[in-house]
C-alpha atoms as a PDB file:
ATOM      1  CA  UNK A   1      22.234  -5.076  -3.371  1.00  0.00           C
ATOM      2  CA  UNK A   2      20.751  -6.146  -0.037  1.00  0.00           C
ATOM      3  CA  UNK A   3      17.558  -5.435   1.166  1.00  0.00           C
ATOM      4  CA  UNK A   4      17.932  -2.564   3.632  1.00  0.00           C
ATOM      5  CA  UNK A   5      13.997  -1.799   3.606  1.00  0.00           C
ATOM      6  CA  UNK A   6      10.605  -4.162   3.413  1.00  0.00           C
ATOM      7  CA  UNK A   7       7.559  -2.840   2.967  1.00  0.00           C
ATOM      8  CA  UNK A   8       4.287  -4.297   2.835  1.00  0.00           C
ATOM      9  CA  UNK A   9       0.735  -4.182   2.650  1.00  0.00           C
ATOM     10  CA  UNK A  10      -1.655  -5.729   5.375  1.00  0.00           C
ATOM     11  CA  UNK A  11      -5.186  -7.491   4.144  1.00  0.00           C
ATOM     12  CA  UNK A  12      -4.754  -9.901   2.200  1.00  0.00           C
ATOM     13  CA  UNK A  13      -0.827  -9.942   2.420  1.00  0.00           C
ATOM     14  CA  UNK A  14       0.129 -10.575   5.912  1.00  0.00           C
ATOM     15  CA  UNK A  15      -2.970 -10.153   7.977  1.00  0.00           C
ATOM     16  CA  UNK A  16      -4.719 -13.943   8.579  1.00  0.00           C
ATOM     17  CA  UNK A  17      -8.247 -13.948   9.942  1.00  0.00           C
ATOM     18  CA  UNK A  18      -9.234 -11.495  12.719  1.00  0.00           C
ATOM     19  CA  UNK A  19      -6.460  -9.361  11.778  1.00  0.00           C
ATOM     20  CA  UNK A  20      -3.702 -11.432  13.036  1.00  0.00           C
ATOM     21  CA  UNK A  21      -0.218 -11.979  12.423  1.00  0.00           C
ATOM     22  CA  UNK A  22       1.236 -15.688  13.669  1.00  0.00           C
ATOM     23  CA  UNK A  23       3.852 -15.928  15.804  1.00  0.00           C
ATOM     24  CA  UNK A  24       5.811 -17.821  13.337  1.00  0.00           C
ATOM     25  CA  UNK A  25       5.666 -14.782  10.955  1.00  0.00           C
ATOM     26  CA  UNK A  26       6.922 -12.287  13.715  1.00  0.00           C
ATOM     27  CA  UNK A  27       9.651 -14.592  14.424  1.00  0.00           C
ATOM     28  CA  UNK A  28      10.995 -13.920  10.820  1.00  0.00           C
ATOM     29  CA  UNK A  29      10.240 -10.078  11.495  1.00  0.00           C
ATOM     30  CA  UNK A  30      12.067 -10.071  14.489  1.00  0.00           C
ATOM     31  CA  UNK A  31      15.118 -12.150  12.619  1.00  0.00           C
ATOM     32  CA  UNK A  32      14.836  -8.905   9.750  1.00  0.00           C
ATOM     33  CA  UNK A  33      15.032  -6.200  12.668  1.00  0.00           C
ATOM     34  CA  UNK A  34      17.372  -7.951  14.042  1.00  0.00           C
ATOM     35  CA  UNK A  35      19.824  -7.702  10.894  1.00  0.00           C
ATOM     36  CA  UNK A  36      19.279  -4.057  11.346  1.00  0.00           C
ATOM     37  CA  UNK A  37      16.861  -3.827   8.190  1.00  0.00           C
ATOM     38  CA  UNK A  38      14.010  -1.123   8.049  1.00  0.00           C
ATOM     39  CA  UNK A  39      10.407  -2.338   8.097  1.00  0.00           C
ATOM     40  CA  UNK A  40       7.423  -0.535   7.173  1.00  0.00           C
ATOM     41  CA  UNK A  41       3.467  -1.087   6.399  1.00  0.00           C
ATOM     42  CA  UNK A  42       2.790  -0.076   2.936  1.00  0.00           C
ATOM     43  CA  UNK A  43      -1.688   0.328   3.332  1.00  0.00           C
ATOM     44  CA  UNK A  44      -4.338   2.290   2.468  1.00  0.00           C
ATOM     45  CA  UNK A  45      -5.562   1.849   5.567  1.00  0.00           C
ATOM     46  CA  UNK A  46      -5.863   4.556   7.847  1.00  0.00           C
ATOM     47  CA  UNK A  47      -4.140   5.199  11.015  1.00  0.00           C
ATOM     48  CA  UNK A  48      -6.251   4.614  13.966  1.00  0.00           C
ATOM     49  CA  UNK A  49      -6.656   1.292  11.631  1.00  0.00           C
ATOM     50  CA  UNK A  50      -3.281   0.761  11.903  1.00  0.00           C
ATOM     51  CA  UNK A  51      -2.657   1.082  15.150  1.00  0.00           C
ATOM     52  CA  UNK A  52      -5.663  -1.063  16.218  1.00  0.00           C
ATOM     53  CA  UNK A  53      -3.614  -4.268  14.289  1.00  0.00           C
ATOM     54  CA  UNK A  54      -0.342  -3.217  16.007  1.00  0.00           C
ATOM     55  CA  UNK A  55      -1.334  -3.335  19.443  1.00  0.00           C
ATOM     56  CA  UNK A  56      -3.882  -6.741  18.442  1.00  0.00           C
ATOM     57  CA  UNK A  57      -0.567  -8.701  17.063  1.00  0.00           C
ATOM     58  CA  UNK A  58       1.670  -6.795  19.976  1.00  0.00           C
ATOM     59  CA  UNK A  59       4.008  -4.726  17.288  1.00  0.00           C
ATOM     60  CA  UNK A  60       5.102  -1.061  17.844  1.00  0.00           C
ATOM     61  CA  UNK A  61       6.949   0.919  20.227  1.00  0.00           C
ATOM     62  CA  UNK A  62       7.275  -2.394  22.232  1.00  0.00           C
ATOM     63  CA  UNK A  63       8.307  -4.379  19.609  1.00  0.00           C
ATOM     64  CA  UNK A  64      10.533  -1.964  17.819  1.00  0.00           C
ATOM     65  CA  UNK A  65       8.620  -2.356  14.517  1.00  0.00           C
ATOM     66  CA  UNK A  66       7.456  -1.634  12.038  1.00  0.00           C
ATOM     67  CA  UNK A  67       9.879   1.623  12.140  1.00  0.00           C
ATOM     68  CA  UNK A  68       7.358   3.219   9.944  1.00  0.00           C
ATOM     69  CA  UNK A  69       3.816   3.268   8.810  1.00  0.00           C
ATOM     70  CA  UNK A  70       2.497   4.113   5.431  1.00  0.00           C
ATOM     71  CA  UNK A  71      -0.991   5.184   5.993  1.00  0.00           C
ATOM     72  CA  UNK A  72      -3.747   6.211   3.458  1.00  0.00           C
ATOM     73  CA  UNK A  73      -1.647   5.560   0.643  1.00  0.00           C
ATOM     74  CA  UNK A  74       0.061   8.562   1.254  1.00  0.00           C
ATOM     75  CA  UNK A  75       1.566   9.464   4.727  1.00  0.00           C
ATOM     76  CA  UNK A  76       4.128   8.441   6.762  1.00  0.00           C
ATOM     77  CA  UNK A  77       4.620   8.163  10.452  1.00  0.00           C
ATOM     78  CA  UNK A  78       7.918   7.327  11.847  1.00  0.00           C
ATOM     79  CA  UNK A  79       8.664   5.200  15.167  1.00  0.00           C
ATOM     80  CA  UNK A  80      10.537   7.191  18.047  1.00  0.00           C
ATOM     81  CA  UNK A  81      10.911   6.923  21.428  1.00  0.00           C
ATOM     82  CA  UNK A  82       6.911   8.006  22.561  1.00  0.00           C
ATOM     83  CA  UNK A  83       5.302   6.216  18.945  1.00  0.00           C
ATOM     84  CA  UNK A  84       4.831   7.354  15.467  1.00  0.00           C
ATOM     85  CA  UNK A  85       5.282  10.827  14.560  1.00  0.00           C
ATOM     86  CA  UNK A  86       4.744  12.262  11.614  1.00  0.00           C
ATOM     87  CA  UNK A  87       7.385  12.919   8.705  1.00  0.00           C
ATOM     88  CA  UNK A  88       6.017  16.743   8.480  1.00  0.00           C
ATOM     89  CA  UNK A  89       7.956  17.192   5.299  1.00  0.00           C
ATOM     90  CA  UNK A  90       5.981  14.618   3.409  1.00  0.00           C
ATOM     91  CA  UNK A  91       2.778  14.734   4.602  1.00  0.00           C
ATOM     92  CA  UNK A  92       2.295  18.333   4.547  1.00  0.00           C
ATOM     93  CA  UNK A  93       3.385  18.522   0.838  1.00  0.00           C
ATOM     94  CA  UNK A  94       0.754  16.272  -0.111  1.00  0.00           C
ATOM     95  CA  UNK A  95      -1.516  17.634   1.937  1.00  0.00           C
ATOM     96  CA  UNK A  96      -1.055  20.946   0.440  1.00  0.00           C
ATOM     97  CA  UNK A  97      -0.910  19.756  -3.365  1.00  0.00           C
ATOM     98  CA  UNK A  98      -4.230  18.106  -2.347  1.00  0.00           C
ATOM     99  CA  UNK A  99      -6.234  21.056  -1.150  1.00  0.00           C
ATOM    100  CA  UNK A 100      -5.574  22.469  -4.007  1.00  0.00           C
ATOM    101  CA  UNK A 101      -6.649  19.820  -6.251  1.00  0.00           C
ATOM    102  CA  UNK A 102      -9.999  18.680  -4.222  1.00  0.00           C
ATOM    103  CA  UNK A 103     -12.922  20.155  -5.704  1.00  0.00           C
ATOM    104  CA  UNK A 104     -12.127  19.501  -9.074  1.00  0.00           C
ATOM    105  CA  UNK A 105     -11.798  15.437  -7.400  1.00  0.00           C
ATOM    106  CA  UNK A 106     -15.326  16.011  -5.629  1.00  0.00           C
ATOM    107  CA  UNK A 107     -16.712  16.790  -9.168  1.00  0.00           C
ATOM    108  CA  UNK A 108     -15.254  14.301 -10.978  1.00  0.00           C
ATOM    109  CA  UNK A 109     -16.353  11.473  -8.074  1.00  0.00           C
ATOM    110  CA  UNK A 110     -20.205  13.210  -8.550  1.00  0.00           C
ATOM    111  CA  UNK A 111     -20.533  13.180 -11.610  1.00  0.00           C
ATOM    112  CA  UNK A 112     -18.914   9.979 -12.408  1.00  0.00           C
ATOM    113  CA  UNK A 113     -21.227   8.096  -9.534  1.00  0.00           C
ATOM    114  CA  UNK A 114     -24.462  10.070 -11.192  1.00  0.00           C
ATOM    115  CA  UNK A 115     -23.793   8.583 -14.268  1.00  0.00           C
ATOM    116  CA  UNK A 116     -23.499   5.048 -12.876  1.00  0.00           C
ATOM    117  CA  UNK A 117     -26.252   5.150 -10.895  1.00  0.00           C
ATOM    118  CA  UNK A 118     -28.594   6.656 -14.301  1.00  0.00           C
ATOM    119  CA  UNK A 119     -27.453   3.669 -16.015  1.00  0.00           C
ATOM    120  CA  UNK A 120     -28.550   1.503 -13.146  1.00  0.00           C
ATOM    121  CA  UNK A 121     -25.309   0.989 -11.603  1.00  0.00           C
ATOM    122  CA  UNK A 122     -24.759  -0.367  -8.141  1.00  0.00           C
ATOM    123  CA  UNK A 123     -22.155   1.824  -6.910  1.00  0.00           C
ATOM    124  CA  UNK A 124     -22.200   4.832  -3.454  1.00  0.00           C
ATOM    125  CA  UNK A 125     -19.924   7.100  -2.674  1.00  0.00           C
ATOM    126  CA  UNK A 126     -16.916   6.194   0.102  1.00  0.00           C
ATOM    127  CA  UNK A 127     -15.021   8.841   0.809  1.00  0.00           C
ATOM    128  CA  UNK A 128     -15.841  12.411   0.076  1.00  0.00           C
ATOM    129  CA  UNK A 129     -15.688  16.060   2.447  1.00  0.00           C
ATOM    130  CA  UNK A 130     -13.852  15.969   5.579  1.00  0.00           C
ATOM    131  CA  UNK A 131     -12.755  12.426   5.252  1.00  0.00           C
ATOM    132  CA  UNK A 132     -11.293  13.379   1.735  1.00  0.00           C
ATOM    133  CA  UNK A 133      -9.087  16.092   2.653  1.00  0.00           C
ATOM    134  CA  UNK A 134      -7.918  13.854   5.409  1.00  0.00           C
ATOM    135  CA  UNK A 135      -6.549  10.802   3.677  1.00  0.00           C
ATOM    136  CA  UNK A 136      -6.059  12.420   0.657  1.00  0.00           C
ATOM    137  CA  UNK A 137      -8.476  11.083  -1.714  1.00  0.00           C
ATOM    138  CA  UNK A 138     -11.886  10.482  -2.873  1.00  0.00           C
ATOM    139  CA  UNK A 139     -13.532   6.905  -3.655  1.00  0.00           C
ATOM    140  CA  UNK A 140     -16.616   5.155  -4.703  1.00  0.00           C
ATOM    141  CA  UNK A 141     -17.607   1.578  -3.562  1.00  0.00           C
ATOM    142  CA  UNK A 142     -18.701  -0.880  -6.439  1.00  0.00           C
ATOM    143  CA  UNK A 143     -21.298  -3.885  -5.602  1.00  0.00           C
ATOM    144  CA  UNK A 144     -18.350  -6.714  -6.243  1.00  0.00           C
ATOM    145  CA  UNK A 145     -14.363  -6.509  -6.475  1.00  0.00           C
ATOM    146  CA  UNK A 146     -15.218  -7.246 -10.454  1.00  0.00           C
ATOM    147  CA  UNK A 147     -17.128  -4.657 -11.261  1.00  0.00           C
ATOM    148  CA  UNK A 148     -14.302  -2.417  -9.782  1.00  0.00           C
ATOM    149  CA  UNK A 149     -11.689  -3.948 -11.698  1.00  0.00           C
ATOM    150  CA  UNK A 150     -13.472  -3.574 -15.115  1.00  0.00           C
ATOM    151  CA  UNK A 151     -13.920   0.170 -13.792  1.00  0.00           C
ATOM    152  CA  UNK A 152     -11.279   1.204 -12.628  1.00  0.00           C
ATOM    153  CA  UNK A 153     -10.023   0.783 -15.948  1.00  0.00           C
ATOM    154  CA  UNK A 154     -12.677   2.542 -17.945  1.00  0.00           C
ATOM    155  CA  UNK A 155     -11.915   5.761 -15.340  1.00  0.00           C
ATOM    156  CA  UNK A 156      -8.188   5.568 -15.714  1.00  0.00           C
ATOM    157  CA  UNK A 157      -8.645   5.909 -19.436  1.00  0.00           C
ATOM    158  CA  UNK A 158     -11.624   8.860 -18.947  1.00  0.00           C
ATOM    159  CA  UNK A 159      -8.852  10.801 -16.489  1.00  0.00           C
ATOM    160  CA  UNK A 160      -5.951  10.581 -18.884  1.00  0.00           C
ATOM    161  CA  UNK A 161      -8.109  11.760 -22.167  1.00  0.00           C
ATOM    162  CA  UNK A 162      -9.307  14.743 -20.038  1.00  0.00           C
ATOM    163  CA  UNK A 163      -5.995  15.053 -18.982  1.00  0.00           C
ATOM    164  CA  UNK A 164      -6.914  15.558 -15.298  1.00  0.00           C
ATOM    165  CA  UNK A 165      -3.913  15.692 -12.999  1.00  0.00           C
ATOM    166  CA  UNK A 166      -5.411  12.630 -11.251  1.00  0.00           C
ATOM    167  CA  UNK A 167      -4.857   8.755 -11.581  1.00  0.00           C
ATOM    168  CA  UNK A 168      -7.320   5.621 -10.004  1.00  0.00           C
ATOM    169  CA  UNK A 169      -6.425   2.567  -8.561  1.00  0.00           C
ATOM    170  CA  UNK A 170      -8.699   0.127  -7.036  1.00  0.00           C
ATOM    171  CA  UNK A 171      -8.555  -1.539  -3.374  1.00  0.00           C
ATOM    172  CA  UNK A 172     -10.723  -4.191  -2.744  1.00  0.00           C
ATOM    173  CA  UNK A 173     -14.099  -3.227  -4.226  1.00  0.00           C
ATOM    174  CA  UNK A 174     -13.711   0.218  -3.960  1.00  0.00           C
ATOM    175  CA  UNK A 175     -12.652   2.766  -7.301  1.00  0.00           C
ATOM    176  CA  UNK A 176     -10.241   5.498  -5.805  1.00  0.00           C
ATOM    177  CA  UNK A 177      -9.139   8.777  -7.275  1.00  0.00           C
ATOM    178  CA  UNK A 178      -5.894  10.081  -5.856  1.00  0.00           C
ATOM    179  CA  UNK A 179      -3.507  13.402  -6.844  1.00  0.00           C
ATOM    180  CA  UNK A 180      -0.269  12.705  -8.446  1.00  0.00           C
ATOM    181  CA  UNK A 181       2.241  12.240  -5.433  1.00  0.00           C
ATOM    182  CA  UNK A 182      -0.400   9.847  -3.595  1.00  0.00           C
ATOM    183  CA  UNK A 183       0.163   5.957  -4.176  1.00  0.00           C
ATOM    184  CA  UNK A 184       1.777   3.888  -2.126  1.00  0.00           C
ATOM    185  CA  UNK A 185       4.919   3.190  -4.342  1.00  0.00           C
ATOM    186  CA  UNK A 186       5.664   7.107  -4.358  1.00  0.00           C
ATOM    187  CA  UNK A 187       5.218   6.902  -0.364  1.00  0.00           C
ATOM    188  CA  UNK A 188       7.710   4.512   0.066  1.00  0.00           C
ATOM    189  CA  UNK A 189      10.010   6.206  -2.509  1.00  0.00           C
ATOM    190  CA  UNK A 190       9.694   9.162   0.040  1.00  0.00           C
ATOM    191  CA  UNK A 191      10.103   7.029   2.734  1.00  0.00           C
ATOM    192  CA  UNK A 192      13.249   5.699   1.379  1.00  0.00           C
ATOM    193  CA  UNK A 193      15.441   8.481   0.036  1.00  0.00           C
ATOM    194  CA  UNK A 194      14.251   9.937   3.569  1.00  0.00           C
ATOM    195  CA  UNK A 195      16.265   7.338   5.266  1.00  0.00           C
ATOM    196  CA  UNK A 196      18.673   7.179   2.429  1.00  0.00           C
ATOM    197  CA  UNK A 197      18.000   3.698   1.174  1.00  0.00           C
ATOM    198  CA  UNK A 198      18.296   3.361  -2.778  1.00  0.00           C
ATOM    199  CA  UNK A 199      15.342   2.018  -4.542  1.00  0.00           C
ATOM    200  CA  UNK A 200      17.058  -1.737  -5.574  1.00  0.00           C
ATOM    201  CA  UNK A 201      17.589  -2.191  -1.510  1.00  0.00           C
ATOM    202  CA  UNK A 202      13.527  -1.751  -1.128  1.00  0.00           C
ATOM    203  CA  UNK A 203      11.777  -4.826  -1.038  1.00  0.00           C
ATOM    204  CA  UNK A 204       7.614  -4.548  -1.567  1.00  0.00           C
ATOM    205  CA  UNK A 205       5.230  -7.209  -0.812  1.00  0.00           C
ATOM    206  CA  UNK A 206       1.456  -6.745  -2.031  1.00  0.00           C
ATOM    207  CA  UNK A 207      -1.629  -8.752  -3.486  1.00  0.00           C
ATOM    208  CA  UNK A 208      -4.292  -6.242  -4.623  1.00  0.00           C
ATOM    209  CA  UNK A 209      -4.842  -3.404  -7.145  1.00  0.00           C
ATOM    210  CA  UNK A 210      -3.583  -0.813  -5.288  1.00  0.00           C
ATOM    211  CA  UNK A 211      -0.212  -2.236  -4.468  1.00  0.00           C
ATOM    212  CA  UNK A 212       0.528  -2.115  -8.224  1.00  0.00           C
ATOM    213  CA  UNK A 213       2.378   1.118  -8.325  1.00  0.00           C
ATOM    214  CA  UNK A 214       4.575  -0.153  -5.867  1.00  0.00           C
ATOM    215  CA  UNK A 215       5.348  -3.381  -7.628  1.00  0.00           C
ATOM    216  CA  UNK A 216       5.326  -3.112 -11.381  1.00  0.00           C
ATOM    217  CA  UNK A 217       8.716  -1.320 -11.218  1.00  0.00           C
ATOM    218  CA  UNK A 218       8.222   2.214 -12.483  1.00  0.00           C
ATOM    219  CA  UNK A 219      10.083   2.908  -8.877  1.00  0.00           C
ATOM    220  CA  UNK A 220      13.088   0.354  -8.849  1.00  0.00           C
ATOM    221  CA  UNK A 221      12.068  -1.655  -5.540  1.00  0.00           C
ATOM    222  CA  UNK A 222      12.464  -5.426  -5.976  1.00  0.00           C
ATOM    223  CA  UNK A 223       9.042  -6.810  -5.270  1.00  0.00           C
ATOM    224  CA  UNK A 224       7.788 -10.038  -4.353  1.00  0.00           C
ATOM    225  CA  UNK A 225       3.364 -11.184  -3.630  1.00  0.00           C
ATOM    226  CA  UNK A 226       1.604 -14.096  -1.972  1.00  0.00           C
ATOM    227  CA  UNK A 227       0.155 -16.831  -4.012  1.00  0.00           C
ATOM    228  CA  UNK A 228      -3.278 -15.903  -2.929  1.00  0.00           C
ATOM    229  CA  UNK A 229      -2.902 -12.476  -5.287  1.00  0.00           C
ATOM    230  CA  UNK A 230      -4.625 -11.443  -7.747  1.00  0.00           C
ATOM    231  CA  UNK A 231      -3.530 -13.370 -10.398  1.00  0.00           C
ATOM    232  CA  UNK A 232      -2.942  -9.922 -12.324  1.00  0.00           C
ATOM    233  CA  UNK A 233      -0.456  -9.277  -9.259  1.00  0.00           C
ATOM    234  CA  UNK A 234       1.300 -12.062  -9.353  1.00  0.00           C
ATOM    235  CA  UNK A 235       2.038 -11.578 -13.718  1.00  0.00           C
ATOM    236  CA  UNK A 236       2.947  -7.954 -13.013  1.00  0.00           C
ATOM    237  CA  UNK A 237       5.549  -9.405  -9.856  1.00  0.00           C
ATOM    238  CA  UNK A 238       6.748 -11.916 -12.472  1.00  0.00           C
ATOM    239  CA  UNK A 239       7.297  -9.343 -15.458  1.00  0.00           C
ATOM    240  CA  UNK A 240       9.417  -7.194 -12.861  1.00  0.00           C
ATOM    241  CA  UNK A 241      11.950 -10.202 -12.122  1.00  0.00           C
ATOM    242  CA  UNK A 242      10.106 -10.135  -8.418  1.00  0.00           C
ATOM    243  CA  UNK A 243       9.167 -13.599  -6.412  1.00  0.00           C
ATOM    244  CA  UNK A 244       6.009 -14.930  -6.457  1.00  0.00           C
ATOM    245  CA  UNK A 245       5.518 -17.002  -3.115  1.00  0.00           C
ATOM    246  CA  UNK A 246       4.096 -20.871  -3.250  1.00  0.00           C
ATOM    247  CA  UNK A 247       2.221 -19.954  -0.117  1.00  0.00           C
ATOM    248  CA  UNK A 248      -0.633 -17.533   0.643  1.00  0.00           C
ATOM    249  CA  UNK A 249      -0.896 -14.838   3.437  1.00  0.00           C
ATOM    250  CA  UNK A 250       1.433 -14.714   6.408  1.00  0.00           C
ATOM    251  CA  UNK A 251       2.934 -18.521   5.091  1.00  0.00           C
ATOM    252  CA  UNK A 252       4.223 -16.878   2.148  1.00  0.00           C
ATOM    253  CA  UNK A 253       5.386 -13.586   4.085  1.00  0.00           C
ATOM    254  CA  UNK A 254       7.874 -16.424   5.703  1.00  0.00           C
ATOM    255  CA  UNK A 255       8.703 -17.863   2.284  1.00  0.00           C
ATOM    256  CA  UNK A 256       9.156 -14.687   1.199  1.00  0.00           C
ATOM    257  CA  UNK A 257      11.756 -13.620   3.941  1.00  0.00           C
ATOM    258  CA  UNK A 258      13.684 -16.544   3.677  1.00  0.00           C
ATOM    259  CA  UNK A 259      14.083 -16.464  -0.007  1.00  0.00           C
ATOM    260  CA  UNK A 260      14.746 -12.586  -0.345  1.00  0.00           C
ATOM    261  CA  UNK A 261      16.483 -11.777   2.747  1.00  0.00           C
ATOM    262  CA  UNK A 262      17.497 -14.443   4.706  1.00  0.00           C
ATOM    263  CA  UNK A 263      19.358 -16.730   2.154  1.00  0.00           C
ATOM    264  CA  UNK A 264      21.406 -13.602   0.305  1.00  0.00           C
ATOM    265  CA  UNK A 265      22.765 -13.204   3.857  1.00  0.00           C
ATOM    266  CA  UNK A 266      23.765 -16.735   3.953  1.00  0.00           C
ATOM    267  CA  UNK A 267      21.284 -17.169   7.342  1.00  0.00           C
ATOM    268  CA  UNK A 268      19.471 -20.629   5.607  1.00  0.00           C
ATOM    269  CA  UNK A 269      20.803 -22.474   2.907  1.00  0.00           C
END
């Protein structure tokens, strides 16, 4: 099947220093519009966040990509004619399915961060209240990116023997606690059967902990990562028959493109 959608994630995956995007890397971007295929950010960052890179790296309404965002994890905002709009339908269900589930979050997030911080534990809370309820999830913020990773798995195991209806994932150095229909692999699985691609015409591109849903295959996307992963990324990429790039960053974004798209069209050789 040919790729009719590509998703993917910004730090770490495309975005070089000061939030950039190289020319060279919008060229192949602009070859994959072009070819009439769907592109989309796959982040957990928010929007304003988003937008801020878009108009930095001069992508958008302008540009005529990405046609969508993926924002928080969890919504998505489709490109018309005036800018991104929301897809209602989406959003608002996991909106809803979040209000409901919220407080029992909050006291999770408390009580797990009071116990952390009794034993001496570096840790603070990131995103609670207002903030929450807005992007659909609570998180704490560990001192390093290794102490989240070795937590992130001792939580995941505490949710699933309390059977909470929540799961974790970790971005960067932060521990995040999110519903069941947030994550950005379900996202883009709304995102596609919204614009009626299958799942084995998706392709994801990620690096970091919280891209795993996306690209371990539990969705059906072909996935692909940057050699600068995680190297945990780049086995779970490998396990799923997905491409693991030689090159790091927006260099491997290219290599990526040309192997995966470009070549099953018969555009290189």
């Amino acid at each position: 099947m040919k790729i009719k959608l590509l998703a993917f994630d910004f730090d770490g995956t495309i975005l070089e220093e000061g939030m950039l995007i190289p020319e060279t890397t919008k060229e192949r971007l602009d070859i994959v519009r072009d070819l009439g295929i769907k592109i989309s950010t796959a982040s957990g960052r928010k929007l304003e966040d988003q937008f801020k890179i878009l108009e930095l790296n001069g992508l958008g309404k302008s540009k005529g990509y990405p046609h969508s965002l993926v924002v928080d994890e969890s919504r998505i905002y489709l490109l018309d004619g005036k800018g991104y709009i929301p897809l209602e339908s989406w959003n608002n269900r996991v909106s809803e399915e979040w209000k409901k589930l919220y407080p029992l979050a909050e006291e999770i997030l408390l009580k797990e961060v009071e116990e952390l911080k009794a034993n001496g534990e570096e840790v603070s809370i990131h995103i609670i209240g207002e903030v929450a309820l807005v992007r659909n999830m609570v998180a704490m913020r560990f001192s390093s990116i290794e102490r989240a990773k070795e937590y992130e798995k001792i939580l995941s195991k505490k949710l699933k023997a309390i059977n909470s209806p929540f799961w974790c994932n970790r971005n960067f150095s932060l521990v995040q606690i999110l519903p069941p229909s947030v994550g950005k692999g379900n996202t883009v699985l709304a995102l596609s059967r919204y614009l009626g691609i299958s799942p084995d015409e998706v392709l994801v591109i990620g690096d970091s902990g919280n891209d795993i849903d996306m690209l371990d295959g539990r969705y059906g996307f072909r996935s692909a990562t940057v050699s600068n992963a995680d190297p945990e990324i780049k086995e779970i990429v490998g396990k799923n028959g997905g491409y693991v790039a030689q090159n790091p960053i927006s260099s491997g974004i290219i290599e990526i493109i040309e192997e995966l798209i470009l070549k099953e069209r018969s555009i290189l050789r």
